[in-house]
C-alpha atoms as a PDB file:
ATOM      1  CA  UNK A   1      42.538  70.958  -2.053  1.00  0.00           C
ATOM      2  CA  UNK A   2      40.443  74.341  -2.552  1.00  0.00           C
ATOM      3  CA  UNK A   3      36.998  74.678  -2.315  1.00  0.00           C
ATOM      4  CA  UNK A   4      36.879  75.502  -5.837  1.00  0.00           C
ATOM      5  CA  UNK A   5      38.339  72.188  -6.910  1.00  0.00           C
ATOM      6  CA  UNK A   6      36.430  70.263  -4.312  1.00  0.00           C
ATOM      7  CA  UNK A   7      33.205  71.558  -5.703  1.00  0.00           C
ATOM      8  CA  UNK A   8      34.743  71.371  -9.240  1.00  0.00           C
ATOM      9  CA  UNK A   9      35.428  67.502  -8.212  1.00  0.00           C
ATOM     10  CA  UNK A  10      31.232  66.823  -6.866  1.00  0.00           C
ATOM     11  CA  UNK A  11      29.813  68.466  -9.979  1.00  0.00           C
ATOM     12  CA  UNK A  12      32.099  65.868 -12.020  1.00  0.00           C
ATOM     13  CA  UNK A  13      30.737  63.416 -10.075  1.00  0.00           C
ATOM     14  CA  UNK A  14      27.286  64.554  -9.744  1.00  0.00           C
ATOM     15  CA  UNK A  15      27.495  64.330 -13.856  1.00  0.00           C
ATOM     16  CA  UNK A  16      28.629  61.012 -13.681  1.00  0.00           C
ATOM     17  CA  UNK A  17      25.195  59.543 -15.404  1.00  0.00           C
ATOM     18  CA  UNK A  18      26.461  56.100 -14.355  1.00  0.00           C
ATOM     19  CA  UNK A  19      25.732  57.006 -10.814  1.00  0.00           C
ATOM     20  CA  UNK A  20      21.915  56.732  -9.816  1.00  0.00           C
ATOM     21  CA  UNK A  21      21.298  59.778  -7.070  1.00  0.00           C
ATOM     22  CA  UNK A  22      17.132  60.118  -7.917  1.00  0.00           C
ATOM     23  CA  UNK A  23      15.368  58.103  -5.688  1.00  0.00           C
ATOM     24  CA  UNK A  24      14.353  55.050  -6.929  1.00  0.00           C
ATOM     25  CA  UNK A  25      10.275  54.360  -7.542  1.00  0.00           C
ATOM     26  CA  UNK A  26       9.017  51.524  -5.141  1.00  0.00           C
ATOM     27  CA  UNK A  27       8.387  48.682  -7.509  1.00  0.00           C
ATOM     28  CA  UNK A  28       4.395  47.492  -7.349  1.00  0.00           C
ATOM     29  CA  UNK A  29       3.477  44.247  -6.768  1.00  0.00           C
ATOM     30  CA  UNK A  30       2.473  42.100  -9.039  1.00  0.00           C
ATOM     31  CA  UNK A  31      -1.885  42.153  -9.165  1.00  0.00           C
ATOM     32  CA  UNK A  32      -3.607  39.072  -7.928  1.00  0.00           C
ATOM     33  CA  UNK A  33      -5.400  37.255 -10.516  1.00  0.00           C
ATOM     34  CA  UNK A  34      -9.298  38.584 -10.864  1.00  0.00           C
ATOM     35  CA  UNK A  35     -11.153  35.370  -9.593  1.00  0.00           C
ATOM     36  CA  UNK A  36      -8.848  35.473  -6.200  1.00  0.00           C
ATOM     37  CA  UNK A  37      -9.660  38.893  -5.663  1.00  0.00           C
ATOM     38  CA  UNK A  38     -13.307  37.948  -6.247  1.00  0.00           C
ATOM     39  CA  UNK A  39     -12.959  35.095  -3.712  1.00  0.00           C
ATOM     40  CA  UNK A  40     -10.974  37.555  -1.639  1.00  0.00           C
ATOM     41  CA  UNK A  41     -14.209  39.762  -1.643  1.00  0.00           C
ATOM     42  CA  UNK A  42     -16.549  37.006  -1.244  1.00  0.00           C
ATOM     43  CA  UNK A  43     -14.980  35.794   1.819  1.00  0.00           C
ATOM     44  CA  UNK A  44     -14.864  39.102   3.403  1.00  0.00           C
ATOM     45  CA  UNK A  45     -18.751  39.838   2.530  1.00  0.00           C
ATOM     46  CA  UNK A  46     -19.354  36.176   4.289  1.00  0.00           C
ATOM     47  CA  UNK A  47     -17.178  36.565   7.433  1.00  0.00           C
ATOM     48  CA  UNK A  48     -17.831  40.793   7.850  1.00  0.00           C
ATOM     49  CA  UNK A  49     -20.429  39.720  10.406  1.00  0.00           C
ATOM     50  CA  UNK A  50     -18.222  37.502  12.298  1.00  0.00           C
ATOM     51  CA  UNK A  51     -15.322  39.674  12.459  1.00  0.00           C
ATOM     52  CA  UNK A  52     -17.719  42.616  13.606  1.00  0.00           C
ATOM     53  CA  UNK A  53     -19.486  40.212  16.185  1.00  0.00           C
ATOM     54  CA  UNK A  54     -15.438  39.581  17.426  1.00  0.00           C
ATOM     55  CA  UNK A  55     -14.168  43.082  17.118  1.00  0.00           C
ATOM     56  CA  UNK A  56     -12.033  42.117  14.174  1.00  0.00           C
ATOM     57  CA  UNK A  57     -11.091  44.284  10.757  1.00  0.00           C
ATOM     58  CA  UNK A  58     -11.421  41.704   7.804  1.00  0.00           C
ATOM     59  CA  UNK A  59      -7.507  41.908   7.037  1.00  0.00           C
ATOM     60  CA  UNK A  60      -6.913  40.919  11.026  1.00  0.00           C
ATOM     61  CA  UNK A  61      -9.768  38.060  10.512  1.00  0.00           C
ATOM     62  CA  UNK A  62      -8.435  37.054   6.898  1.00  0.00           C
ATOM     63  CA  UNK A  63      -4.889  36.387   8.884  1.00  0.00           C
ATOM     64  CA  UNK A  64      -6.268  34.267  11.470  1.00  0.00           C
ATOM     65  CA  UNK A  65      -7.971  32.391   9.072  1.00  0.00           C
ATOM     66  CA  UNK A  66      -4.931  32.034   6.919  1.00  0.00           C
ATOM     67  CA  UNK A  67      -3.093  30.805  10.333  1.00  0.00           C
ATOM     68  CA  UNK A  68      -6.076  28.310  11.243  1.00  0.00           C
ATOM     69  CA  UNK A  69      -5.784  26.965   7.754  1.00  0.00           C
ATOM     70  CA  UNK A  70      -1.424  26.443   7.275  1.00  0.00           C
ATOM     71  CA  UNK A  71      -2.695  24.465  11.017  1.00  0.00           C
ATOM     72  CA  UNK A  72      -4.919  22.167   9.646  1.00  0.00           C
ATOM     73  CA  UNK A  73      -2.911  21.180   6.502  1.00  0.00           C
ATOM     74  CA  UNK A  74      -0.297  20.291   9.195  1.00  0.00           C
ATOM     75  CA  UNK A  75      -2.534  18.211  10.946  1.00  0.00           C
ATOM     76  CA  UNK A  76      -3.847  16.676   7.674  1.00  0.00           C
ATOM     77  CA  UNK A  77      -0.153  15.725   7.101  1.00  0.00           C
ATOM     78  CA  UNK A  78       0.821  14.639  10.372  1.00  0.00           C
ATOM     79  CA  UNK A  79      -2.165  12.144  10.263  1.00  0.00           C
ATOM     80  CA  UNK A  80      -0.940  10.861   6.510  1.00  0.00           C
ATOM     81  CA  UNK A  81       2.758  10.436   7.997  1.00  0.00           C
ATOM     82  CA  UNK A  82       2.104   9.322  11.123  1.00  0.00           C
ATOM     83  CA  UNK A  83       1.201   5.843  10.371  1.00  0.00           C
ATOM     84  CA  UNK A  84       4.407   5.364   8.167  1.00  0.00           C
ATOM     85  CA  UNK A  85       6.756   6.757  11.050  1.00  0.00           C
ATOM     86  CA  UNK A  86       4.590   3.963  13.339  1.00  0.00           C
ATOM     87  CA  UNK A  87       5.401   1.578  11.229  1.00  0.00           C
ATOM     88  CA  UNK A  88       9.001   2.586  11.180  1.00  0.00           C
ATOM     89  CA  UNK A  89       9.478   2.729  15.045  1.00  0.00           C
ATOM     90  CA  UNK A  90       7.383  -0.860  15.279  1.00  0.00           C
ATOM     91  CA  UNK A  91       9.676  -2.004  12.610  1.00  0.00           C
ATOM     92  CA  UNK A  92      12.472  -1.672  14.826  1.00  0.00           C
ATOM     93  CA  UNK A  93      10.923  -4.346  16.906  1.00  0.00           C
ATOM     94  CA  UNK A  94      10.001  -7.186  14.217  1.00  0.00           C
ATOM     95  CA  UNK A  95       9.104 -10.191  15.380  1.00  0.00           C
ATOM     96  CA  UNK A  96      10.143 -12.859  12.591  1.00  0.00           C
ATOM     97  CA  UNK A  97       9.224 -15.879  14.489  1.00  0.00           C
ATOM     98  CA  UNK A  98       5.471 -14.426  15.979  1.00  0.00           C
ATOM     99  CA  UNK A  99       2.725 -16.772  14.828  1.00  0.00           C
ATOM    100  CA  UNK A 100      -0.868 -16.873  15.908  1.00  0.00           C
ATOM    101  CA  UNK A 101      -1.693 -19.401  19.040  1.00  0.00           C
ATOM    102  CA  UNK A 102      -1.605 -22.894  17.266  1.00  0.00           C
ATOM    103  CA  UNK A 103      -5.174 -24.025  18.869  1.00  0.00           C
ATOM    104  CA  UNK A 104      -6.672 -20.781  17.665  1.00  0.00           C
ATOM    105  CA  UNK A 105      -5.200 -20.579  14.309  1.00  0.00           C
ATOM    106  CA  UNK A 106      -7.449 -24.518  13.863  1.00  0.00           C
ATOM    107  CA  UNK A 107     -10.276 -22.943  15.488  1.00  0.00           C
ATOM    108  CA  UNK A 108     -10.568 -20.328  13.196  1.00  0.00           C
ATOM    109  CA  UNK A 109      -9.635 -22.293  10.068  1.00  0.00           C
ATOM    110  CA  UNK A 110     -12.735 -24.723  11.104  1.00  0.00           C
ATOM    111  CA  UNK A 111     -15.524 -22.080  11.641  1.00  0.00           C
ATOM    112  CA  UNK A 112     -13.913 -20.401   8.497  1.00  0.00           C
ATOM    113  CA  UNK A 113     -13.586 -24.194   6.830  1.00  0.00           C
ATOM    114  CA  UNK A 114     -17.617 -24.634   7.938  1.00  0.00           C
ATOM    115  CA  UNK A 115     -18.355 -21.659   6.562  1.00  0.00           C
ATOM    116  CA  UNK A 116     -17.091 -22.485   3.053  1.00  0.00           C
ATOM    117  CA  UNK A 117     -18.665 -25.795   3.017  1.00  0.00           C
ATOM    118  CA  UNK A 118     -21.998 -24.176   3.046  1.00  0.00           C
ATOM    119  CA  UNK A 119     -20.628 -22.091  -0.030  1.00  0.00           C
ATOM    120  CA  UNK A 120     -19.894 -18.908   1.991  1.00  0.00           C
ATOM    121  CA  UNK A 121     -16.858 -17.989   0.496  1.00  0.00           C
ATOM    122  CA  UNK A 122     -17.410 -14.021   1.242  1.00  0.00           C
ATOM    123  CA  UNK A 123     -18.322 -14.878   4.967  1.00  0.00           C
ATOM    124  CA  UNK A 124     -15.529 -17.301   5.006  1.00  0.00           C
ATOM    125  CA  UNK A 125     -12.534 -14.987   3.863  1.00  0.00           C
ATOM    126  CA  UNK A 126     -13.897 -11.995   6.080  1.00  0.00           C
ATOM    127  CA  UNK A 127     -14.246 -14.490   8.887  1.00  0.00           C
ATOM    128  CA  UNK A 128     -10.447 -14.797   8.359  1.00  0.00           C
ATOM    129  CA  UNK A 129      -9.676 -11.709   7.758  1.00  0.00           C
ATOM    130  CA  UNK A 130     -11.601 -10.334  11.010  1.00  0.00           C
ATOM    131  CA  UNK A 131     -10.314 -12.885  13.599  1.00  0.00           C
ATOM    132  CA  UNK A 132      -6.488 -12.755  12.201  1.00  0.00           C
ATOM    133  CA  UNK A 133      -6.429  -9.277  12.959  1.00  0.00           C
ATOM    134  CA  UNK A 134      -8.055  -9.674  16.475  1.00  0.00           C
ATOM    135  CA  UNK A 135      -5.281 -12.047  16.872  1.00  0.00           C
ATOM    136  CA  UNK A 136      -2.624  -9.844  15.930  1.00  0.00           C
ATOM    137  CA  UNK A 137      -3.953  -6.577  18.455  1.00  0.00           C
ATOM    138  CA  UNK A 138      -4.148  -9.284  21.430  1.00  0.00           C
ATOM    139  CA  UNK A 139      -0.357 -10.629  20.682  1.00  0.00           C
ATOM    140  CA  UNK A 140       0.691  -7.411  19.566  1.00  0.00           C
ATOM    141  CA  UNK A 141      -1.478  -4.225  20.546  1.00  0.00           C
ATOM    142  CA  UNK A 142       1.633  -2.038  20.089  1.00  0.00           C
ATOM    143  CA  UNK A 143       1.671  -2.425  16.341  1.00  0.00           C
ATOM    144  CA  UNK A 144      -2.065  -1.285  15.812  1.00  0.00           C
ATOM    145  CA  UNK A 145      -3.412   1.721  15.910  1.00  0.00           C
ATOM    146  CA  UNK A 146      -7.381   1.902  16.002  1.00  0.00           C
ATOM    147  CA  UNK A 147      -8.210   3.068  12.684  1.00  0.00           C
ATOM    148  CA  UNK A 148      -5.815   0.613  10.928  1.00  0.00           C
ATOM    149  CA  UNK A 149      -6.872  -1.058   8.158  1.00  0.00           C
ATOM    150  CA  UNK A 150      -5.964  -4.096   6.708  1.00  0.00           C
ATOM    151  CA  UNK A 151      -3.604  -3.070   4.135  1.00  0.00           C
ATOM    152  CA  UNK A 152      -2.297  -0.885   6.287  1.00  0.00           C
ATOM    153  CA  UNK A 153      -1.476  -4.186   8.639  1.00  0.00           C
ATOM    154  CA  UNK A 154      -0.274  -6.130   5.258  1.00  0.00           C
ATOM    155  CA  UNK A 155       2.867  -3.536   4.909  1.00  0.00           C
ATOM    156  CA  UNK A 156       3.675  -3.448   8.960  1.00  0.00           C
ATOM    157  CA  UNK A 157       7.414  -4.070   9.036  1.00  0.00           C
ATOM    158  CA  UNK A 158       7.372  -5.582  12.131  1.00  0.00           C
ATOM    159  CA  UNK A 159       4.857  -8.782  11.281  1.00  0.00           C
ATOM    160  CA  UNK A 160       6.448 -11.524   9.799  1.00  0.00           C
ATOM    161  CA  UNK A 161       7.172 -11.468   5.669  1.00  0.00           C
ATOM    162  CA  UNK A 162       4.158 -14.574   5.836  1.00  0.00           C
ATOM    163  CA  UNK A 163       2.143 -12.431   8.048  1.00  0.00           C
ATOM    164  CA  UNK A 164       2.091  -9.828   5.684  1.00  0.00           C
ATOM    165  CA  UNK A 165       1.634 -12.178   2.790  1.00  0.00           C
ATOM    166  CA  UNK A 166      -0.961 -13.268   3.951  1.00  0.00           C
ATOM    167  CA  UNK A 167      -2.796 -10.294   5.128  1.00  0.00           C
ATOM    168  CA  UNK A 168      -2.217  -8.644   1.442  1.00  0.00           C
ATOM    169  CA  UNK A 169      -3.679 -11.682  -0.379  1.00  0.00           C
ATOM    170  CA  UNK A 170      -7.118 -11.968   2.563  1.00  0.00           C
ATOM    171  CA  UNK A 171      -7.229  -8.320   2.368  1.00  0.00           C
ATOM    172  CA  UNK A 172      -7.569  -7.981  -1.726  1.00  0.00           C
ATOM    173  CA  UNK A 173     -10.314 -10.608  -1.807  1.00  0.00           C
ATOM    174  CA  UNK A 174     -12.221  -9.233   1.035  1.00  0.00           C
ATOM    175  CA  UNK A 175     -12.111  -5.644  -0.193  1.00  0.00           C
ATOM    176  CA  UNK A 176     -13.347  -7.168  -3.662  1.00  0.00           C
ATOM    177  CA  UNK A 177     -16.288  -8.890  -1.949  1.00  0.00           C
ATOM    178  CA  UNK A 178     -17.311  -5.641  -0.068  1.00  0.00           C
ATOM    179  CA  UNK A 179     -16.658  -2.700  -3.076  1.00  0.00           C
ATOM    180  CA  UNK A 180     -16.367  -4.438  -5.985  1.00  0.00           C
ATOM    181  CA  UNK A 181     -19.913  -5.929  -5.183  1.00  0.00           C
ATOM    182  CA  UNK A 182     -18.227  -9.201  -6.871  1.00  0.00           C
ATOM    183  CA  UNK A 183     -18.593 -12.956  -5.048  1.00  0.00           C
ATOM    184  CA  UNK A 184     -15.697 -14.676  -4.046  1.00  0.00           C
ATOM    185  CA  UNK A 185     -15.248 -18.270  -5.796  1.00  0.00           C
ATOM    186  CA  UNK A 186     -14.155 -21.083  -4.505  1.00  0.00           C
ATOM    187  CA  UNK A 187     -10.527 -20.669  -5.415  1.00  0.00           C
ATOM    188  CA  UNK A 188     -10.387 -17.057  -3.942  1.00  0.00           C
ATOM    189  CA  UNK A 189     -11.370 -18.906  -0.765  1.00  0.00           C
ATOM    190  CA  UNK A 190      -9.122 -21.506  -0.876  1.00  0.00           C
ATOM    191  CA  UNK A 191      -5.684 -18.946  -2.067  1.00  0.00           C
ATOM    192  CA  UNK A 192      -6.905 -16.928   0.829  1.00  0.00           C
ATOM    193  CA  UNK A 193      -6.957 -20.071   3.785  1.00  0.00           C
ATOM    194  CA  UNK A 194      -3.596 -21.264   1.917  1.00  0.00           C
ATOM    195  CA  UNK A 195      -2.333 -17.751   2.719  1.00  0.00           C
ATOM    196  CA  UNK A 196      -3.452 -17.548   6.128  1.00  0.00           C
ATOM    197  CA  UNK A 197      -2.693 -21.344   6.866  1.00  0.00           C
ATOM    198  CA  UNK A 198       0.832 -21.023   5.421  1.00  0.00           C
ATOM    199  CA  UNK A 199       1.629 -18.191   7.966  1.00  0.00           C
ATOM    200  CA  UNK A 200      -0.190 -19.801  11.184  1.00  0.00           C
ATOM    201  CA  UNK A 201       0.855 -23.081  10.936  1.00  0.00           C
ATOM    202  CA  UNK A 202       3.778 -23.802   9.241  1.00  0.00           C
ATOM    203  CA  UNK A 203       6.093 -23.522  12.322  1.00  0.00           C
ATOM    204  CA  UNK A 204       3.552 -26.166  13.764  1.00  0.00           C
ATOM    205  CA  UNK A 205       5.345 -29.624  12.182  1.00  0.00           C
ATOM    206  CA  UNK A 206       2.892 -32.090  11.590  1.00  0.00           C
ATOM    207  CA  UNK A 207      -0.512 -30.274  11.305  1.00  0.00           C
ATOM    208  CA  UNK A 208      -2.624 -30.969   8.658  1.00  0.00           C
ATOM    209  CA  UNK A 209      -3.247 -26.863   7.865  1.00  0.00           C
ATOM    210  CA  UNK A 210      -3.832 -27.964   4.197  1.00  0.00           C
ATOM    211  CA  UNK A 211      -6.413 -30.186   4.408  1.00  0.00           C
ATOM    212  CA  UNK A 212      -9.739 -27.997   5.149  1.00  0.00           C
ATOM    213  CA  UNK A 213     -11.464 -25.498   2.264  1.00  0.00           C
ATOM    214  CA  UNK A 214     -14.656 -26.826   0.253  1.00  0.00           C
ATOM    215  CA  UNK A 215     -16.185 -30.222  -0.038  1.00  0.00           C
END
């Protein structure tokens, strides 16, 4: 080939207007909306005297900040799953025949029972409530954590399906007395030591666990 068709050849091609040879414009991103550039600004104004106090440019602040922030959303969901993955592990090691201690299940169910007599029926299902649960961390401190609540405890896959019965019907009433700001009656009492009597004593044969609630 001659270098007369060769260059004949690259004009042809240069021609070609289906091939792009001009350099292509960088393409802008899009604009942040106004009110987060404001809040962009707003923050910068605020934190410009910490960042200068540091020895930090507001862009090298802003991405700590950012970083500190994507860390405590991970924290915040760590401490929301946590509890359910606790439950999951505990789960693997479910008691189905654990029960409270029989002489402190009729303990309880007589200061509770006393309690009622006198027309406490608030005092009476929180006295349950209370001492069930301290029954449950000293059998069982492995399936607590400190800051778990009771219906947190009623959906614990490793208590017994009573257990958590029970704990889900106590726990509704008591919450009601406390937030709701509404007495308990004399059947909430009574549905809630039927709960809690069903799952401490019915592996106990012969014990009168229905016989207390109101005179």
């Amino acid at each position: 080939m001659t270098a007369g068709a060769a260059a004949q050849d690259w004009e042809a091609i240069r021609a070609d207007p289906s091939i792009q040879y001009a350099p292509v414009a960088p393409v802008e991103p899009p604009k942040p909306p106004e009110w987060l550039e404001k809040l962009q600004q707003w923050l910068a104004d605020l934190l410009k005297p910490v960042g200068e106090a540091l020895g930090l440019s507001w862009p090298t602040l802003k991405w700590i900040l950012i970083g500190l922030a994507v860390i405590g959303v991970a924290i915040l969901a760590w401490r929301l799953i946590s509890p359910v993955l606790g439950g999951m592990r505990k789960g693997r090691n479910t008691d189905p025949d654990w029960s409270p201690d029989r002489e402190e299940a009729l303990a309880l169910l007589e200061d509770a029972d006393a309690l009622a007599a006198a027309g406490q029926f608030d005092q009476a299902t929180h006295l349950l409530l209370v001492r069930s649960v301290g029954q449950i961390r000293a059998a069982r401190p492995d399936w607590l954590e400190p800051s778990s609540t009771a219906r947190e405890i009623a959906m614990l896959p490793a208590l017994p399906d009573a257990a958590r019965n029970a704990f889900a019907i106590i726990a509704e009433r008591v919450e009601r007395s406390l937030f709701a700001l509404r007495s308990l009656s004399a059947e909430d009492w009574q549905a809630a030591r039927t709960a809690y009597a069903d799952f401490a004593l019915t592996r106990f044969e012969g014990l009168p666990h229905d016989q207390g609630g109101t005179r």
